[in-house]
Protein backbone atom coordinates (compact mmCIF):
# COMPACT_ATOMS: atom_id res chain seq x y z
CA UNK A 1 0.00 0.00 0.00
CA UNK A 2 2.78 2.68 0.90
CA UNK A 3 4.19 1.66 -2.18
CA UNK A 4 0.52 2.82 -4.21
CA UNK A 5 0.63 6.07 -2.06
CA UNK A 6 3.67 7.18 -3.24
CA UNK A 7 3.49 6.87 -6.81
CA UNK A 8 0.33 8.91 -6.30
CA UNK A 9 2.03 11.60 -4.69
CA UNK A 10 4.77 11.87 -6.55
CA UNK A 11 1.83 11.83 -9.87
CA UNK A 12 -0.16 14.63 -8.53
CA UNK A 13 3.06 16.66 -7.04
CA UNK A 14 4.35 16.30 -10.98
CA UNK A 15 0.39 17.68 -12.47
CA UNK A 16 0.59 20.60 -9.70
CA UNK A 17 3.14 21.97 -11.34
CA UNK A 18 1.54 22.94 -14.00
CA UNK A 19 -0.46 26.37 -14.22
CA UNK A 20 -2.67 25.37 -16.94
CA UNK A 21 -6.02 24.32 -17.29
CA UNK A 22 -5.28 21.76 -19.96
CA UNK A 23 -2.28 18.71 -18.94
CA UNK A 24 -1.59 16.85 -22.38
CA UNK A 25 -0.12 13.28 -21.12
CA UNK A 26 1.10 10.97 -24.04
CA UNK A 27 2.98 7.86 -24.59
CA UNK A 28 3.34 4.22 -23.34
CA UNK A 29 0.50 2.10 -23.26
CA UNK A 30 1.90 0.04 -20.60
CA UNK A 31 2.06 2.78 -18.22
CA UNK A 32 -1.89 4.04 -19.65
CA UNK A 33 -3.91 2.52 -17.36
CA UNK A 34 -3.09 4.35 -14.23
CA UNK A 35 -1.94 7.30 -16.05
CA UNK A 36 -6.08 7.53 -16.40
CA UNK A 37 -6.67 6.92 -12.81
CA UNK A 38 -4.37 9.48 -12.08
CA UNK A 39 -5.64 12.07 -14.62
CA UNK A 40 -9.42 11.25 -13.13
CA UNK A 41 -8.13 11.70 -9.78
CA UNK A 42 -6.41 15.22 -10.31
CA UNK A 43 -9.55 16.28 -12.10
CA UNK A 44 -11.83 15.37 -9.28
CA UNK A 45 -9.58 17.50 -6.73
CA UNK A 46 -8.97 19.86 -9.50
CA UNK A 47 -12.15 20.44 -11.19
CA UNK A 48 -10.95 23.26 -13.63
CA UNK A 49 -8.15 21.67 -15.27
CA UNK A 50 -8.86 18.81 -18.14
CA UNK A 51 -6.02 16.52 -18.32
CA UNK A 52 -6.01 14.17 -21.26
CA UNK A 53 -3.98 10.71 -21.86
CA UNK A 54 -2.72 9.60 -24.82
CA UNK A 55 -1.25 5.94 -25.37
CA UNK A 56 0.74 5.64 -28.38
CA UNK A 57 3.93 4.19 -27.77
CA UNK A 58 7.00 5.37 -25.83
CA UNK A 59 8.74 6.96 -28.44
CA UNK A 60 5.84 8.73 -29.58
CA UNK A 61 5.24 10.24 -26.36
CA UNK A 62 8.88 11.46 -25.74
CA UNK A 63 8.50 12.95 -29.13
CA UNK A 64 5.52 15.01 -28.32
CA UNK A 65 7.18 16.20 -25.20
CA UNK A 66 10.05 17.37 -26.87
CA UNK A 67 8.19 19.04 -29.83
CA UNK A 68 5.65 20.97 -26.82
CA UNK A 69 2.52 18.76 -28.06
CA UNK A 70 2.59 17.20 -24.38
CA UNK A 71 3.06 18.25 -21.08
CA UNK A 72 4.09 14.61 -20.08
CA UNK A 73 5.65 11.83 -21.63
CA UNK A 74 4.61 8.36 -19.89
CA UNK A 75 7.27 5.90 -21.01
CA UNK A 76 8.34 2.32 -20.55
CA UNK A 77 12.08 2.51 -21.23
CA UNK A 78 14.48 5.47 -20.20
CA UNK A 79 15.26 8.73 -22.86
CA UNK A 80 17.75 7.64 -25.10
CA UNK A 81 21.11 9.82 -25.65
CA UNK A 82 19.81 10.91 -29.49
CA UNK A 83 16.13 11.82 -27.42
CA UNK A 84 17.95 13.84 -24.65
CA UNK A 85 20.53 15.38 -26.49
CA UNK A 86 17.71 16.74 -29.01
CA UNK A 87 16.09 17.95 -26.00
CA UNK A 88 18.93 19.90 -24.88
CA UNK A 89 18.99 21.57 -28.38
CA UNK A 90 16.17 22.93 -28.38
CA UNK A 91 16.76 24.77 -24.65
CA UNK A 92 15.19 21.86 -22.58
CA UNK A 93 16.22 19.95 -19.58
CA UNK A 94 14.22 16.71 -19.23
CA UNK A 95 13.81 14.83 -16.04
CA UNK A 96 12.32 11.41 -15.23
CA UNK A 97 9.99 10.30 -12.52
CA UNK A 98 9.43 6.80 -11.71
CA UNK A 99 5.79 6.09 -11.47
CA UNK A 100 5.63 1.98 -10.98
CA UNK A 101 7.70 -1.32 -12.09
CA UNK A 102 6.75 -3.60 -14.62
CA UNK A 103 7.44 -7.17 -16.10
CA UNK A 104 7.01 -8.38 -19.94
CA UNK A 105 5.64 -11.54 -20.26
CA UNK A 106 4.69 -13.59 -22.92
CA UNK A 107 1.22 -14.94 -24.09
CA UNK A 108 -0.40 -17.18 -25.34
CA UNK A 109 -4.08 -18.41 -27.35
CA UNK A 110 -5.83 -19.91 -24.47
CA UNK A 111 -7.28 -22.44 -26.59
CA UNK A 112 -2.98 -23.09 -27.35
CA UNK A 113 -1.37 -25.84 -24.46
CA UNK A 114 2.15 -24.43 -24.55
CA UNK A 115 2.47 -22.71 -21.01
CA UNK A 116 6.27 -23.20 -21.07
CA UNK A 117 8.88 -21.81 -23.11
CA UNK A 118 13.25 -21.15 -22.80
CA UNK A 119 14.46 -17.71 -23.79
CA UNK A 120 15.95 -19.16 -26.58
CA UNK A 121 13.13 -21.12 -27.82
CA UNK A 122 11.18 -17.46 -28.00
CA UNK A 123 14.01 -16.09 -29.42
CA UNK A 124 13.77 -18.29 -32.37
CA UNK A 125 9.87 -18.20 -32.23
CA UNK A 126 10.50 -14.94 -33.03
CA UNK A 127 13.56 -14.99 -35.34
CA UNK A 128 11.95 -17.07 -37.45
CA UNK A 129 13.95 -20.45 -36.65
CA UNK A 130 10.98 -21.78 -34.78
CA UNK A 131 7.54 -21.77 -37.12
CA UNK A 132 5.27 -24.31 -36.05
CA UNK A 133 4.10 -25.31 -32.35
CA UNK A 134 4.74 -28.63 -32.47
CA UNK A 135 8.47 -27.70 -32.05
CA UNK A 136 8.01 -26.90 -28.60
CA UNK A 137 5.68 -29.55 -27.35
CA UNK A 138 2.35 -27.26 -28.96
CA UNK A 139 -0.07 -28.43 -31.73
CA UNK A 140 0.75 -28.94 -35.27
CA UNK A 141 0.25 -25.43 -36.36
CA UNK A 142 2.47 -22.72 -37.75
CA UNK A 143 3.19 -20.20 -35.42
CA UNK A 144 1.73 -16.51 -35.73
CA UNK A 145 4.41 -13.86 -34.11
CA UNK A 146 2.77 -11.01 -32.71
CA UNK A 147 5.14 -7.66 -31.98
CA UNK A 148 5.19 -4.26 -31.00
CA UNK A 149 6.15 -1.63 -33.10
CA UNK A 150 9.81 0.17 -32.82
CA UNK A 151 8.63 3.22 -30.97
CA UNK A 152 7.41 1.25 -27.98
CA UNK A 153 9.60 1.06 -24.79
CA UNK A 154 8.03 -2.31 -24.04
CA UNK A 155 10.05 -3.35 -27.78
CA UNK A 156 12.73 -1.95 -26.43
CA UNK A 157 13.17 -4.26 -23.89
CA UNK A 158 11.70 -7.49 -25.51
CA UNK A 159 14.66 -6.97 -28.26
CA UNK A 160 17.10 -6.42 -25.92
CA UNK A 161 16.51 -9.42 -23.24
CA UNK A 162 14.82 -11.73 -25.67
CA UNK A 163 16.06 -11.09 -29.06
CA UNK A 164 19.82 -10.18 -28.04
CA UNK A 165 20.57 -8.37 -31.21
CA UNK A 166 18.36 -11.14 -33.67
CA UNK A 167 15.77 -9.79 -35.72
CA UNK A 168 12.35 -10.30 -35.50
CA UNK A 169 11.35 -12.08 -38.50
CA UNK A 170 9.91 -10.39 -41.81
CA UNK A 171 6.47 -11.10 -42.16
CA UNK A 172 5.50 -10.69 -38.14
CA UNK A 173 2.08 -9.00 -37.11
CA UNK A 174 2.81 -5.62 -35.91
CA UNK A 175 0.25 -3.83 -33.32
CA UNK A 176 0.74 -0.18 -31.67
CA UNK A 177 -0.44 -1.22 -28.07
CA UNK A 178 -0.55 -3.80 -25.45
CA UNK A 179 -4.55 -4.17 -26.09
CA UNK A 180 -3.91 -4.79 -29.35
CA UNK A 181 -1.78 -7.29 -29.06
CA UNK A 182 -4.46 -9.09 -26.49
CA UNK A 183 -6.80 -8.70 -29.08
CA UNK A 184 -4.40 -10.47 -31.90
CA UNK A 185 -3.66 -13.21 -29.28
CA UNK A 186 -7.08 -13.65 -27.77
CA UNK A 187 -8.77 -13.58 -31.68
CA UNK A 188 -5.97 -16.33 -33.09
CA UNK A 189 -4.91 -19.68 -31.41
CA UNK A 190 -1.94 -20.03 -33.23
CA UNK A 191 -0.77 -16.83 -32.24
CA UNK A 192 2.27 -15.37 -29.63
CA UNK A 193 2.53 -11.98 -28.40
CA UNK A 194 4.12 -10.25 -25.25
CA UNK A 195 2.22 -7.26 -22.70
CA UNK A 196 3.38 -5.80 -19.87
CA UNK A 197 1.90 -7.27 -16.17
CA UNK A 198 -0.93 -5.13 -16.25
CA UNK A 199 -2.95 -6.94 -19.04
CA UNK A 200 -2.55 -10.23 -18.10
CA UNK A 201 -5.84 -10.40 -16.62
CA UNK A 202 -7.64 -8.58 -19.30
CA UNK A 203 -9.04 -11.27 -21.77
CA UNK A 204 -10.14 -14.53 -20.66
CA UNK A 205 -9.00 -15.30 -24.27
CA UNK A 206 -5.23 -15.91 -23.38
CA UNK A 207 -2.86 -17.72 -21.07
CA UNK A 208 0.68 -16.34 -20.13
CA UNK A 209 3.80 -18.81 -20.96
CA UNK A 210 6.68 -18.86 -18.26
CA UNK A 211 10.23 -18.69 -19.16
CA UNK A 212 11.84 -21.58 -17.97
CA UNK A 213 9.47 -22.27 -15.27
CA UNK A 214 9.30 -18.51 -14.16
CA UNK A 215 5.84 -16.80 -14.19
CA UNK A 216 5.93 -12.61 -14.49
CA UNK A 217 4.64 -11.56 -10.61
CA UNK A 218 5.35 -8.07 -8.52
CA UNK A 219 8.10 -9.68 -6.93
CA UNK A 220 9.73 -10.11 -10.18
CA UNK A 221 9.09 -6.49 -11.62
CA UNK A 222 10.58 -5.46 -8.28
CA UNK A 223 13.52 -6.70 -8.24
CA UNK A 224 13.98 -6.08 -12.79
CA UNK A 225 16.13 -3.33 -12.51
CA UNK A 226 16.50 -0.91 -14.54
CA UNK A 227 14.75 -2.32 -17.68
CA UNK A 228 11.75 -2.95 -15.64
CA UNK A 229 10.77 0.87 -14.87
CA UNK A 230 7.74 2.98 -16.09
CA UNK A 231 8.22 6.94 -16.02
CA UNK A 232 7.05 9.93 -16.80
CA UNK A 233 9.15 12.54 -17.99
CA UNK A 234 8.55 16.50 -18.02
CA UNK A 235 10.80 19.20 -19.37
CA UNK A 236 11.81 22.00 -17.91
CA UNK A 237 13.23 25.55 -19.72
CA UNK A 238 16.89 26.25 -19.30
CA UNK A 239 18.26 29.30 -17.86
């Protein structure tokens, strides 16, 4: 609970800040959901200021900051060098809060038995080496991949601890959010696709897959380091 409070406060500390009566918040779709609970909340104590939410991908919401379409950038992964240094360029100094922890995991068709996978057997499911479920104990189906698209944070972090510098393969479904890549899974059962923790209870329509016997949990966002954080970043005008 102390841990809910003070993402919270720190939330509503960041929105007071602001003198406007309109708070533009845009980016990961990870970090949406409770970027809405906060933006109701700070409009119920704060009845004259509209704050609206945007999910559309990390990158896309760092972009917006930095071009002055949004007040706040929610984001999955931390501002890259390229990201910051174009910041600085234009007379900005951005700044990150963390708001909450996170975990990828991987999913599944409910209708699909595979609830087990190695890191290097979704490395090739995604590579392309791996095509059909009966290679890893599944049906005899070909395998639908299921990905995000480059300006997502979550990406970011799938290609980095999963893919390890492969490629995901040519010819791979491409969504823009974690809900659509529930919908993808949950609509085909020969279909694989990854979300962050929060969604793994949102269609009844899909199973999660551990890695090697692990399952995603709190505890494990907790202790992810680094690669597991969700922020939300403001700028501020130098001198």
């Amino acid at each position: 609970m102390k841990k809910i409070l003070f993402v919270l406060l720190v939330s509503a500390l960041a929105f007071s800040a602001f003198a406007s009566t309109k708070i533009v918040v845009v980016g990961s779709t990870t970090v949406l959901p409770i970027a809405q609970q906060w933006a109701q909340a700070y409009m119920k104590l704060n009845p004259d200021v509209n704050v609206s939410v945007v999910g559309n991908g990390s990158g896309n919401g760092i972009k917006a900051l930095l071009d002055g379409l949004a007040d706040i950038a929610d984001s999955s992964r931390w501002m890259s060098d390229t990201e910051i240094k174009s910041a600085i360029s234009k007379g900005f100094f951005p700044f990150p809060i963390v708001v909450a922890y996170d975990a990828i995991a991987p999913v599944v068709n409910a209708n699909n038995p595979v609830r087990n996978l190695s890191l290097d057997q979704l490395q090739q499911i995604y590579d392309g080496k791996i095509t059909n479920w009966s290679q890893v104990g599944g049906p005899d189906m070909s395998i639908v991949v299921v990905t995000r698209d480059n300006s997502s944070g979550t990406f970011e972090v799938w290609a980095e601890k999963v893919m390890r510098g492969a490629l995901v393969k040519p010819g791979a479904l491409t969504v823009a959010s974690n809900a659509e890549v529930i919908r993808s899974v949950a609509g085909n059962k020969r279909a694989i696709g990854y979300v962050g923790l929060g969604y793994l209870e949102s269609s009844p329509d899909i199973s999660e897959v551990a890695i090697s016997g692990m399952k995603a949990n709190i505890e494990a966002a907790r202790s992810g380091g680094n690669s597991g954080r969700n922020l939300s970043f403001r700028v501020q005008k130098q001198g």
